[in-house]
Protein backbone atom coordinates (compact mmCIF):
# COMPACT_ATOMS: atom_id res chain seq x y z
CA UNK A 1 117.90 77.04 150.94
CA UNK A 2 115.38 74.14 149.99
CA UNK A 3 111.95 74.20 148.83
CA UNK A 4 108.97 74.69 149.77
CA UNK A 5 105.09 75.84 150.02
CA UNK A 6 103.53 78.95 151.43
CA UNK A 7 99.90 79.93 152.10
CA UNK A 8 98.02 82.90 152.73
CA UNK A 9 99.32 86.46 151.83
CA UNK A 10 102.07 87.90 152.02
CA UNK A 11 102.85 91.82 152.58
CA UNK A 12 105.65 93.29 152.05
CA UNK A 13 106.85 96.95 152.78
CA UNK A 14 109.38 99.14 151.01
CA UNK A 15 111.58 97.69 148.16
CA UNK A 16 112.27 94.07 148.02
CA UNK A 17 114.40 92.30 144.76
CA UNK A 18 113.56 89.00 143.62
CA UNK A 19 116.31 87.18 142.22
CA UNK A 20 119.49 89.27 140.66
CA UNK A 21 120.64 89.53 137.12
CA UNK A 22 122.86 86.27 137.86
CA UNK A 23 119.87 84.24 140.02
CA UNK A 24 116.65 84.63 137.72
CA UNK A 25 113.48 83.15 138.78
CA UNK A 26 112.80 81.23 136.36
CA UNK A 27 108.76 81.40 136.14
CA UNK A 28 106.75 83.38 138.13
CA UNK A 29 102.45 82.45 137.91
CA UNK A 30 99.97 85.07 139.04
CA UNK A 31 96.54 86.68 138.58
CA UNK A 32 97.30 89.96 138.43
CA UNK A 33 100.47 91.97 137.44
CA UNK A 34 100.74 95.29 138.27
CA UNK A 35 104.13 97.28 137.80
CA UNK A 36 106.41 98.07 134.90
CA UNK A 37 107.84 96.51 132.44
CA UNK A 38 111.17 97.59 131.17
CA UNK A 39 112.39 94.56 128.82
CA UNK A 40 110.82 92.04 126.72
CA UNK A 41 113.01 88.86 125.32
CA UNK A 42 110.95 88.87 122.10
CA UNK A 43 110.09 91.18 119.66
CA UNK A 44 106.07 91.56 118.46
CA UNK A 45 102.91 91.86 119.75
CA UNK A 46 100.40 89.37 119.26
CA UNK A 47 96.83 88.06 120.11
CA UNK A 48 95.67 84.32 120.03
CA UNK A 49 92.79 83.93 117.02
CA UNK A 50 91.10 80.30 116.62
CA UNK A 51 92.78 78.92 113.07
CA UNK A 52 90.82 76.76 110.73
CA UNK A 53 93.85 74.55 110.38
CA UNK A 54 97.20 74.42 112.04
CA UNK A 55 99.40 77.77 110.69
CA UNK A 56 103.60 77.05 110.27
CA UNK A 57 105.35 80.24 112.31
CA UNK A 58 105.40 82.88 109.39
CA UNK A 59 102.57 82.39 107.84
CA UNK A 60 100.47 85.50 106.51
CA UNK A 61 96.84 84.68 107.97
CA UNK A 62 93.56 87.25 107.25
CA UNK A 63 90.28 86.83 108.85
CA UNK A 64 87.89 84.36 107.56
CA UNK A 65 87.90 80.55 107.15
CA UNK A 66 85.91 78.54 109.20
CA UNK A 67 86.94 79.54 112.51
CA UNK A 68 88.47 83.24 113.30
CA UNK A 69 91.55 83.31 110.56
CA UNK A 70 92.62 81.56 107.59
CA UNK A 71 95.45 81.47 105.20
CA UNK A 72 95.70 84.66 102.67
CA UNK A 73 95.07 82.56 99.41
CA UNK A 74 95.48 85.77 96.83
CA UNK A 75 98.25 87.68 95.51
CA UNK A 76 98.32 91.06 96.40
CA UNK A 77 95.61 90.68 98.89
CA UNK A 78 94.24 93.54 100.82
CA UNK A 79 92.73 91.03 103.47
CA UNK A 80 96.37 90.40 104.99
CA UNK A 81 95.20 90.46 108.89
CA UNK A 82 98.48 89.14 110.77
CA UNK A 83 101.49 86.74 110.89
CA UNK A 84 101.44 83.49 112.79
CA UNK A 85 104.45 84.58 115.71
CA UNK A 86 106.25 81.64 116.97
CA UNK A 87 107.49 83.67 119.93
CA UNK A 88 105.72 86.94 120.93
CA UNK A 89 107.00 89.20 123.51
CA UNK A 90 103.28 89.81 124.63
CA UNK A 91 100.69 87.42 123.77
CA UNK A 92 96.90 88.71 124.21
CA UNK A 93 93.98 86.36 124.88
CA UNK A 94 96.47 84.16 125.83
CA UNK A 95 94.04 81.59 127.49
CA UNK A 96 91.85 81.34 124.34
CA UNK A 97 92.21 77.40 123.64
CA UNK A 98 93.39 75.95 120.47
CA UNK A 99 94.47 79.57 119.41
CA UNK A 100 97.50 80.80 116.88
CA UNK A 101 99.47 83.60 117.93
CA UNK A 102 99.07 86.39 115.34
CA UNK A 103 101.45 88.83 115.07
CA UNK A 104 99.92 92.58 114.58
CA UNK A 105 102.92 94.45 114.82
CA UNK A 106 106.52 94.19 116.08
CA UNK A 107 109.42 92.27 114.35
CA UNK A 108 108.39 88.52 113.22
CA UNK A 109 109.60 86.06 110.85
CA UNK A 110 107.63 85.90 107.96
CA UNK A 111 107.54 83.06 104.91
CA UNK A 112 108.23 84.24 101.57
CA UNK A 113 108.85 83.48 98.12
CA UNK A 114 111.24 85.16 95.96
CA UNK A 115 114.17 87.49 96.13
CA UNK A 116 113.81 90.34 99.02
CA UNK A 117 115.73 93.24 99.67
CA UNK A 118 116.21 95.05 103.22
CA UNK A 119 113.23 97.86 103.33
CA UNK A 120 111.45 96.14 100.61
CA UNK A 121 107.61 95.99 101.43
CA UNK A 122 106.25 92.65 101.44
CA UNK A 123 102.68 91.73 100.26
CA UNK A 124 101.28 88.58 99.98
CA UNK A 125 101.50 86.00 97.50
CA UNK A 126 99.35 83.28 98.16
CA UNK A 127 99.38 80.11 100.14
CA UNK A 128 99.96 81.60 103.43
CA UNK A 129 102.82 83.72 101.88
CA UNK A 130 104.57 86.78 101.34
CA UNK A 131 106.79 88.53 98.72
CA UNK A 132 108.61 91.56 98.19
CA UNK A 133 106.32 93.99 96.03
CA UNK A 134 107.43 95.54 92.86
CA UNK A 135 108.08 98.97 92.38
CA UNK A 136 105.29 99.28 89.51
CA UNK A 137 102.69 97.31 91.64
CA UNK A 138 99.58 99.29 93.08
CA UNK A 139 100.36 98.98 96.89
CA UNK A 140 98.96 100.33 100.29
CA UNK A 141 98.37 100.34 103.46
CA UNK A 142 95.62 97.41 102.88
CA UNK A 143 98.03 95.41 101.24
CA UNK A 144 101.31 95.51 102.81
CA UNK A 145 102.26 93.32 105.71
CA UNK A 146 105.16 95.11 106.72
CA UNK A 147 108.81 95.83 105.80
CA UNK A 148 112.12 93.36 105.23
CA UNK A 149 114.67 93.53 107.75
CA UNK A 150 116.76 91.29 105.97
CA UNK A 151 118.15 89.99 102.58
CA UNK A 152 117.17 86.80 101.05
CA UNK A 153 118.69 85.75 97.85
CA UNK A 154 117.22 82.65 96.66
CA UNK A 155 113.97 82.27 94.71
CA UNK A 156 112.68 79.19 96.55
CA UNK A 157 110.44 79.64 100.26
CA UNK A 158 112.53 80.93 102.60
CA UNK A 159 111.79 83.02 106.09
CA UNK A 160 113.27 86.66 106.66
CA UNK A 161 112.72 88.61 109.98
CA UNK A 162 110.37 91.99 109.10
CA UNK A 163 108.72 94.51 110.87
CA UNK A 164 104.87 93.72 110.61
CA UNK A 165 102.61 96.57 110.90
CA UNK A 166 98.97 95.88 109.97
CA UNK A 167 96.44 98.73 109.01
């Protein structure tokens, strides 16, 4: 079956399949979606926020700077707003221009510094990054950008996949 271009509606009735789990279509454009949703390929939700500089994937981002967000400078902030997603599974104000996808919740790769430990809270650490807290460090809900889901055992910058949930 070739190509090709349609205009004008098109109605369907009862149940039609597009594609099959062998024949995807590979992108489909519209203006308005209106079903369900059962899967997603990617793993957090995220919004698009105007950066005052360009933000690596990972990077731990509050509000501020310049333009919208800006890089959490401070150790132990409680200003942590978000992680910069470099693939979100739902992406809102996703036709803002010149925006950074921040990451408010959902599993994300996040820089940090340091030794981390599955299930250890992270918290930031300056620079745009994140570290595991200590156990005799005053930490909250303010504070904490979300939980390990992985090991990382080097002290240099490294990336580990977490589970970001911003209060």
């Amino acid at each position: 079956l070739g190509g090709g271009t349609m205009t004008g509606d098109i109605l369907v009735s009862g149940t039609v399949n597009f594609g099959s789990s062998g024949n995807r279509i590979t992108t489909v454009y519209a203006t308005t979606f209106n079903g369900t949703s059962t899967a997603a390929q990617y793993a957090d939700l995220a919004e698009n926020f105007r950066p005052d500089t360009s933000y690596a994937p990972g990077t731990i981002v509050a509000l501020g700077g310049v333009e919208e967000i800006t890089a959490v400078n401070e150790e132990l902030s409680s200003n942590v707003f978000g992680v910069v997603s470099s693939r979100p599974a739902y992406l809102m104000n996703s036709a803002q221009e010149g925006g950074a996808p921040v990451a408010v919740a959902g599993r994300v790769p996040v820089r940090v510094v340091g030794m981390v430990n599955k299930g250890n809270r992270l918290v930031s650490a300056g620079n745009g990054i994140a570290r595991a807290a200590q156990s005799d460090e005053l930490i909250n809900a303010f504070n904490v950008i979300g939980r390990a889901l992985q090991n990382k055992n080097t002290i240099e910058e490294g990336t580990v996949e977490a589970f970001v949930t911003i209060s």
